[in-house]
PDB file of N, CA and C in Angstrom:
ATOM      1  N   UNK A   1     125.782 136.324  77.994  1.00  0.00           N
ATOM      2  CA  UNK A   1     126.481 135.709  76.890  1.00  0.00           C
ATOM      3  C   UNK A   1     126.828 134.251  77.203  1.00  0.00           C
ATOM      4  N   UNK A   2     127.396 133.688  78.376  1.00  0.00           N
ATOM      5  CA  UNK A   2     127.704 132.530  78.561  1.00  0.00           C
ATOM      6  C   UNK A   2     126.753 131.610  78.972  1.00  0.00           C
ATOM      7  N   UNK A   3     125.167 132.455  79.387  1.00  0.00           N
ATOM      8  CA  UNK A   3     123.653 131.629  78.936  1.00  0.00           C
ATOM      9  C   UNK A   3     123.522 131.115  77.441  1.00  0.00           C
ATOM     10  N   UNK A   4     123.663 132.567  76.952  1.00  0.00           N
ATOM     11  CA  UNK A   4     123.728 131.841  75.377  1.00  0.00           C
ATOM     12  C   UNK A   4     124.273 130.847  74.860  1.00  0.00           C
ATOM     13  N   UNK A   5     125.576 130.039  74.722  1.00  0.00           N
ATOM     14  CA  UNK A   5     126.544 129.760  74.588  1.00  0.00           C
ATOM     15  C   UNK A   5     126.192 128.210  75.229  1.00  0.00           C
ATOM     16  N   UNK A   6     126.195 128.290  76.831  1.00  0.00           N
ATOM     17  CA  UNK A   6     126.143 127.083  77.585  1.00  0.00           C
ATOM     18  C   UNK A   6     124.968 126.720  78.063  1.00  0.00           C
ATOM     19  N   UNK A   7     123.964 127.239  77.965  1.00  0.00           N
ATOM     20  CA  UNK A   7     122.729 127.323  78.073  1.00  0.00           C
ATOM     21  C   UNK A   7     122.207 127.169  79.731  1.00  0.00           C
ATOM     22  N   UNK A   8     121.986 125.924  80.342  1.00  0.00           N
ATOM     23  CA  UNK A   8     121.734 125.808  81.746  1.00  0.00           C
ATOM     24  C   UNK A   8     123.342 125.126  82.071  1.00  0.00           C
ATOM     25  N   UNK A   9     123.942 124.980  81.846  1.00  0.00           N
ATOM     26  CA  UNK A   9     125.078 124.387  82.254  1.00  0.00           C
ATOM     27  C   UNK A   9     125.870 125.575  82.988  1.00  0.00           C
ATOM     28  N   UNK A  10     125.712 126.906  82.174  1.00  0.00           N
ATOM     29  CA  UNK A  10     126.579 127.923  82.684  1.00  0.00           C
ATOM     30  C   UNK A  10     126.494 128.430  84.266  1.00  0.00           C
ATOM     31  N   UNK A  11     127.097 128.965  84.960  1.00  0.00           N
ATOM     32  CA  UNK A  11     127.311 128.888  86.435  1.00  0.00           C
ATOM     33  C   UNK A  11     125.892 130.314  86.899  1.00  0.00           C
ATOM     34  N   UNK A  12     125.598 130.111  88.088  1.00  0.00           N
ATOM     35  CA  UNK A  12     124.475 131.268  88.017  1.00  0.00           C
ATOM     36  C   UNK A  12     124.926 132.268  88.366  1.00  0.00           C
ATOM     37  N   UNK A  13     124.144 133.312  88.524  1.00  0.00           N
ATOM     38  CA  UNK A  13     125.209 135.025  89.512  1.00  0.00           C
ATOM     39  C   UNK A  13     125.533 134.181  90.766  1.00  0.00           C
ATOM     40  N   UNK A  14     124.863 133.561  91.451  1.00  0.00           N
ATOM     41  CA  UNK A  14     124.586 133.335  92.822  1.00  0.00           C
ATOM     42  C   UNK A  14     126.332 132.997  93.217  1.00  0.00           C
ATOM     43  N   UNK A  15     126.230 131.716  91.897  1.00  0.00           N
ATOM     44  CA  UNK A  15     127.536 131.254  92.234  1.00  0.00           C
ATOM     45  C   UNK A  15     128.665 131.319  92.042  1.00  0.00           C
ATOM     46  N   UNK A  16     128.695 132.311  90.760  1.00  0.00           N
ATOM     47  CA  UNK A  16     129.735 133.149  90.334  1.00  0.00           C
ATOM     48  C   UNK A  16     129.899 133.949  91.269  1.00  0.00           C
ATOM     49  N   UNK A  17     129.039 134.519  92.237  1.00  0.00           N
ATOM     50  CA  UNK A  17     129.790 135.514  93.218  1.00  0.00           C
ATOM     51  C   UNK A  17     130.422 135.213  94.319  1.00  0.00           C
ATOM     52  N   UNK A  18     130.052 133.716  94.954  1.00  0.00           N
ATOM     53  CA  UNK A  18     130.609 133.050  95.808  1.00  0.00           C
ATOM     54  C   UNK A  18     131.650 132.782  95.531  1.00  0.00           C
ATOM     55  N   UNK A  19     131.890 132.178  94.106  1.00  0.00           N
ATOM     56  CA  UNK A  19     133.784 131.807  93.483  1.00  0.00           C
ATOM     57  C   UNK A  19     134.317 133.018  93.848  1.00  0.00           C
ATOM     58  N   UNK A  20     133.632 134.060  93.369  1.00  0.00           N
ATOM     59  CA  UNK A  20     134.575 135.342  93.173  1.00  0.00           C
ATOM     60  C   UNK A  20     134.928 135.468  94.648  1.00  0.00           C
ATOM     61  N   UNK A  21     133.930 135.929  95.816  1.00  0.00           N
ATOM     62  CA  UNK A  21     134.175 136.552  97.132  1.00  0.00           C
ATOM     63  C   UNK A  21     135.346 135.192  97.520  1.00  0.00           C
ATOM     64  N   UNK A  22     134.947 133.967  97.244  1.00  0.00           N
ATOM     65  CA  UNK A  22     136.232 133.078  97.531  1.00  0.00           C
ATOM     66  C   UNK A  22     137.653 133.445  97.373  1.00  0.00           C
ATOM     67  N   UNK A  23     137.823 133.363  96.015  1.00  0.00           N
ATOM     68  CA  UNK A  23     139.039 133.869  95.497  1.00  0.00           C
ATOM     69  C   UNK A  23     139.726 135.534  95.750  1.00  0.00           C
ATOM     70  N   UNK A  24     138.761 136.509  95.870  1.00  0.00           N
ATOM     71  CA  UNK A  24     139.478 137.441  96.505  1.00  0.00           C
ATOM     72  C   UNK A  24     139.542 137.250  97.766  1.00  0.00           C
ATOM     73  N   UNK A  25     139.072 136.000  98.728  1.00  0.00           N
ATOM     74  CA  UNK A  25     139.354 136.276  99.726  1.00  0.00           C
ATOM     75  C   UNK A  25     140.811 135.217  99.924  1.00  0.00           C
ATOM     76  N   UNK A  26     141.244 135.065  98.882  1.00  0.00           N
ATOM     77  CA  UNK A  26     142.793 134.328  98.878  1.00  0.00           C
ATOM     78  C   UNK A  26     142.126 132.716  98.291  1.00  0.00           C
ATOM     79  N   UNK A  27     141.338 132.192  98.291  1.00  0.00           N
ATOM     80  CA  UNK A  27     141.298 130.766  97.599  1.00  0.00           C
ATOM     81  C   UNK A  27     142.021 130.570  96.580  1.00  0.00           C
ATOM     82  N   UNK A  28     142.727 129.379  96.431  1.00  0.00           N
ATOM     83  CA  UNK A  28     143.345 129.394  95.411  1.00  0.00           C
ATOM     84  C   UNK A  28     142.929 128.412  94.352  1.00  0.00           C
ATOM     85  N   UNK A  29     141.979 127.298  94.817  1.00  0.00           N
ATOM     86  CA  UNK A  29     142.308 125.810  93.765  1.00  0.00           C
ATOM     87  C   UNK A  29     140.059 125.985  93.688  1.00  0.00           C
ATOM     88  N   UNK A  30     139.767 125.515  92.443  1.00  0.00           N
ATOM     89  CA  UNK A  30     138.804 125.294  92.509  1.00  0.00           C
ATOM     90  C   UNK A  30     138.205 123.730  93.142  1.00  0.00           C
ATOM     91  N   UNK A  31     139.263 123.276  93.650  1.00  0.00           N
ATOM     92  CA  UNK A  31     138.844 121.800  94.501  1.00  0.00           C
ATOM     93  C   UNK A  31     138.399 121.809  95.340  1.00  0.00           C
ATOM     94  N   UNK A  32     137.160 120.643  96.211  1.00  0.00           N
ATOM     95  CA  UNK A  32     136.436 121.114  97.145  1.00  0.00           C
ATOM     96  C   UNK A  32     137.195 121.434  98.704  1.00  0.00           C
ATOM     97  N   UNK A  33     137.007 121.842  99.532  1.00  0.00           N
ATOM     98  CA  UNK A  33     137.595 122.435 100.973  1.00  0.00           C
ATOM     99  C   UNK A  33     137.617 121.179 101.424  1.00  0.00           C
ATOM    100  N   UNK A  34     138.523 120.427 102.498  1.00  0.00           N
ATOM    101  CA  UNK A  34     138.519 119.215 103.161  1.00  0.00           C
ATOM    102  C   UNK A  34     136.999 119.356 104.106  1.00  0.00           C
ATOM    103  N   UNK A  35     136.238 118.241 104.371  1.00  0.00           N
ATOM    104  CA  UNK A  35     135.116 118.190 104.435  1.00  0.00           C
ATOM    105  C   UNK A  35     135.453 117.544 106.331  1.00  0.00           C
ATOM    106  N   UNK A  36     134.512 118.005 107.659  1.00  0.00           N
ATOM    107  CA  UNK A  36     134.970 117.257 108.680  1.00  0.00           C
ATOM    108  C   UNK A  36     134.565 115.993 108.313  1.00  0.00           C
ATOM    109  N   UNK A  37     135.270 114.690 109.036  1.00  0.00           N
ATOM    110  CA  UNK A  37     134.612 113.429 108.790  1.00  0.00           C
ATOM    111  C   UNK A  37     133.583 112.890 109.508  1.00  0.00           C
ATOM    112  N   UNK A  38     132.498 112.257 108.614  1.00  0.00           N
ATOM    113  CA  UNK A  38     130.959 112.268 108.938  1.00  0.00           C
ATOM    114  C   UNK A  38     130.802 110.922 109.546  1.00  0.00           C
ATOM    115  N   UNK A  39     130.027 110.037 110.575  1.00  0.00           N
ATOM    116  CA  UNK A  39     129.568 108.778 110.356  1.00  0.00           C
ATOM    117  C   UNK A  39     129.204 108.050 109.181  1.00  0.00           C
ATOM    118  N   UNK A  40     130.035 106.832 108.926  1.00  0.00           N
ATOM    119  CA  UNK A  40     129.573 106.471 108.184  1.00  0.00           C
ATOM    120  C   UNK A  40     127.811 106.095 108.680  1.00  0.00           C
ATOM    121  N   UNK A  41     126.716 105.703 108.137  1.00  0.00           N
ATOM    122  CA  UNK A  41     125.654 104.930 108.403  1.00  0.00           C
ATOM    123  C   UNK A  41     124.800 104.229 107.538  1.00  0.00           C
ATOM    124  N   UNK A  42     124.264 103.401 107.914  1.00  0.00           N
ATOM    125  CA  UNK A  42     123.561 102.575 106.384  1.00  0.00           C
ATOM    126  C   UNK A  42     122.472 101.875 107.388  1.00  0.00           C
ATOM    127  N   UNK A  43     121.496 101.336 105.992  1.00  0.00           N
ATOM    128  CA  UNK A  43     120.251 100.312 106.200  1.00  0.00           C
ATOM    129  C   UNK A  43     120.226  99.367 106.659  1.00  0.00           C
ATOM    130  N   UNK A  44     120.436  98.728 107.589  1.00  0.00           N
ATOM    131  CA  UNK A  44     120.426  97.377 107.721  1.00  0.00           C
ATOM    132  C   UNK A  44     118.927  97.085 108.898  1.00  0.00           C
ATOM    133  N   UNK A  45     118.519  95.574 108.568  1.00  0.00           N
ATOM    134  CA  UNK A  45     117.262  95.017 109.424  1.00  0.00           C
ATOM    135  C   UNK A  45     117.951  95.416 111.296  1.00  0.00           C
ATOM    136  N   UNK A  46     118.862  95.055 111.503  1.00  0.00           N
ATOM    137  CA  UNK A  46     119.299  95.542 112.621  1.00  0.00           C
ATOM    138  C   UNK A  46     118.857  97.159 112.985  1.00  0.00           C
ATOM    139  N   UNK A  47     119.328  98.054 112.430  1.00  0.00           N
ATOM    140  CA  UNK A  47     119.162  99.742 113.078  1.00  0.00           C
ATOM    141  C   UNK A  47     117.530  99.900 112.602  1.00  0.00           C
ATOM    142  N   UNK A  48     116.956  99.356 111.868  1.00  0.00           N
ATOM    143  CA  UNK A  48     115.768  99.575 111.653  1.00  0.00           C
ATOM    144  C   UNK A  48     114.874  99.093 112.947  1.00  0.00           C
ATOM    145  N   UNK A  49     115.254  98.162 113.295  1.00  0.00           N
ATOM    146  CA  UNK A  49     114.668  96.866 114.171  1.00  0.00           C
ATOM    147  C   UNK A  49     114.655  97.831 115.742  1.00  0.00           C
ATOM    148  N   UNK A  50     116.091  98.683 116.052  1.00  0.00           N
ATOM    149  CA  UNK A  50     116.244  99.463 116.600  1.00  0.00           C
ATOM    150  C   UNK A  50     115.852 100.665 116.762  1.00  0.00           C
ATOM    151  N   UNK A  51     115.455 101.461 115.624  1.00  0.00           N
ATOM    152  CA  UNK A  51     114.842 102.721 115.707  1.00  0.00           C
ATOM    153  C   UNK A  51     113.461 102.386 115.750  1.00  0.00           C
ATOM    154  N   UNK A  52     112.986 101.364 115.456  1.00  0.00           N
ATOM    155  CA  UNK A  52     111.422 101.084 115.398  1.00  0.00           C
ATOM    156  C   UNK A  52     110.998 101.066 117.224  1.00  0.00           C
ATOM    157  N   UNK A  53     111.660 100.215 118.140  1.00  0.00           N
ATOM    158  CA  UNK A  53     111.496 100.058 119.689  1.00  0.00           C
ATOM    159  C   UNK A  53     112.055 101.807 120.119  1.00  0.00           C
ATOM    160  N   UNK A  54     112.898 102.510 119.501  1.00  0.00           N
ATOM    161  CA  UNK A  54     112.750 103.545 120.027  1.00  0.00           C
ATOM    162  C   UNK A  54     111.639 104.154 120.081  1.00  0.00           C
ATOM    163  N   UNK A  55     111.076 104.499 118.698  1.00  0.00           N
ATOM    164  CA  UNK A  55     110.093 105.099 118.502  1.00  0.00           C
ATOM    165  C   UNK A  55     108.655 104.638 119.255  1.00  0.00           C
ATOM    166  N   UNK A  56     108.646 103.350 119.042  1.00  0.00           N
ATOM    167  CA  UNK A  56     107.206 102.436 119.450  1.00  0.00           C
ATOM    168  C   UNK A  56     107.440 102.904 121.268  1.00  0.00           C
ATOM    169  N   UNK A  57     108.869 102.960 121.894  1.00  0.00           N
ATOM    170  CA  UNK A  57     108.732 103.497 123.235  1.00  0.00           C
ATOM    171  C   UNK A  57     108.079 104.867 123.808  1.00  0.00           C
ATOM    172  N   UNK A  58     108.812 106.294 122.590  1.00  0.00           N
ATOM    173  CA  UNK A  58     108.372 107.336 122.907  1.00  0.00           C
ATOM    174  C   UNK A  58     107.642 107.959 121.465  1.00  0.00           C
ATOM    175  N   UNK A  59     106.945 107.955 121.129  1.00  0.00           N
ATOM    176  CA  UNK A  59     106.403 108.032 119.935  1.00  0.00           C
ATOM    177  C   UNK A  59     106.719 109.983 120.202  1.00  0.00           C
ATOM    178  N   UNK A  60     107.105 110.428 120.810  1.00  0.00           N
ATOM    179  CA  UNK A  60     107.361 112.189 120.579  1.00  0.00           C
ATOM    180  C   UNK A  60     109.125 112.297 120.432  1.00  0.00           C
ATOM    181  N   UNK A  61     109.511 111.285 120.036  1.00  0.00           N
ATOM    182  CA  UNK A  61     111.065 111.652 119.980  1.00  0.00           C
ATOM    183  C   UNK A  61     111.646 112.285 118.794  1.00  0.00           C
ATOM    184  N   UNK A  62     112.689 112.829 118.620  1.00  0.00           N
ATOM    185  CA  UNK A  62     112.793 113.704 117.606  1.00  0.00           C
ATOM    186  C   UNK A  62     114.300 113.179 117.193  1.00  0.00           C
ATOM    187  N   UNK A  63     114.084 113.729 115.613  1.00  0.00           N
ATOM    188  CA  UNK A  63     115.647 112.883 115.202  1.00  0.00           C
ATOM    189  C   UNK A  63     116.901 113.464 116.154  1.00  0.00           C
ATOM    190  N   UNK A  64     116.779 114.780 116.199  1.00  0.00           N
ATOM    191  CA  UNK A  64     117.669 114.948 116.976  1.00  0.00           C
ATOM    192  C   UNK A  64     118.462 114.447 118.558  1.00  0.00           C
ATOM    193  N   UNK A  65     116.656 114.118 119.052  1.00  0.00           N
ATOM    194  CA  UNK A  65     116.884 112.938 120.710  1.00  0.00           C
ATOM    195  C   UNK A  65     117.700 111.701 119.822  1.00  0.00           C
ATOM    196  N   UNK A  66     117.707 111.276 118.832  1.00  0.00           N
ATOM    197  CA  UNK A  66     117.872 109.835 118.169  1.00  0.00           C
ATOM    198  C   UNK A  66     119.306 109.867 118.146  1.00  0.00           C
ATOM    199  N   UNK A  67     119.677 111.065 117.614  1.00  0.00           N
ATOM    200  CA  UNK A  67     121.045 111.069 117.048  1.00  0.00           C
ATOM    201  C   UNK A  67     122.127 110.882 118.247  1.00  0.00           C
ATOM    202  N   UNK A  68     121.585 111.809 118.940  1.00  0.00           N
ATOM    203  CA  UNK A  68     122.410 112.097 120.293  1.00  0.00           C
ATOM    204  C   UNK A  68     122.469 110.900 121.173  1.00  0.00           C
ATOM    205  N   UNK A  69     121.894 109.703 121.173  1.00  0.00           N
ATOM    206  CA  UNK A  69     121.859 108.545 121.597  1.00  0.00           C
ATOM    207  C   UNK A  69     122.967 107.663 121.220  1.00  0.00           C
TER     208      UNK A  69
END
């Protein structure tokens, strides 16, 4: 019924059951959970300039060797 009604807007089972198992498991606010805080990171000619000599050094490195650097 609330396909009918809202068409793709309406929420799916998937995620209607996640609200639900939420809320009986005591959730109270539909606002998002505090999130840990991430690096910021961005584009600049600098980190590019930098990941390029990484790579051009070990061409088998993996984002994960990158990150951890």
């Amino acid at each position: 019924m609330l396909v009918r009604v809202y068409e793709n807007q309406a929420l799916s089972m998937k995620c209607l059951n996640e609200w639900f198992t939420s809320f009986r498991e005591g959730r109270e606010s539909v606002s998002d959970s505090p999130r840990s805080e991430r690096l910021m990171t961005f584009v600049s000619d600098e980190n590019i300039e930098k990941m390029s000599k990484l790579v051009e050094k070990d061409r088998r490195l993996t984002v994960r060797r990158i990150v951890g650097r």
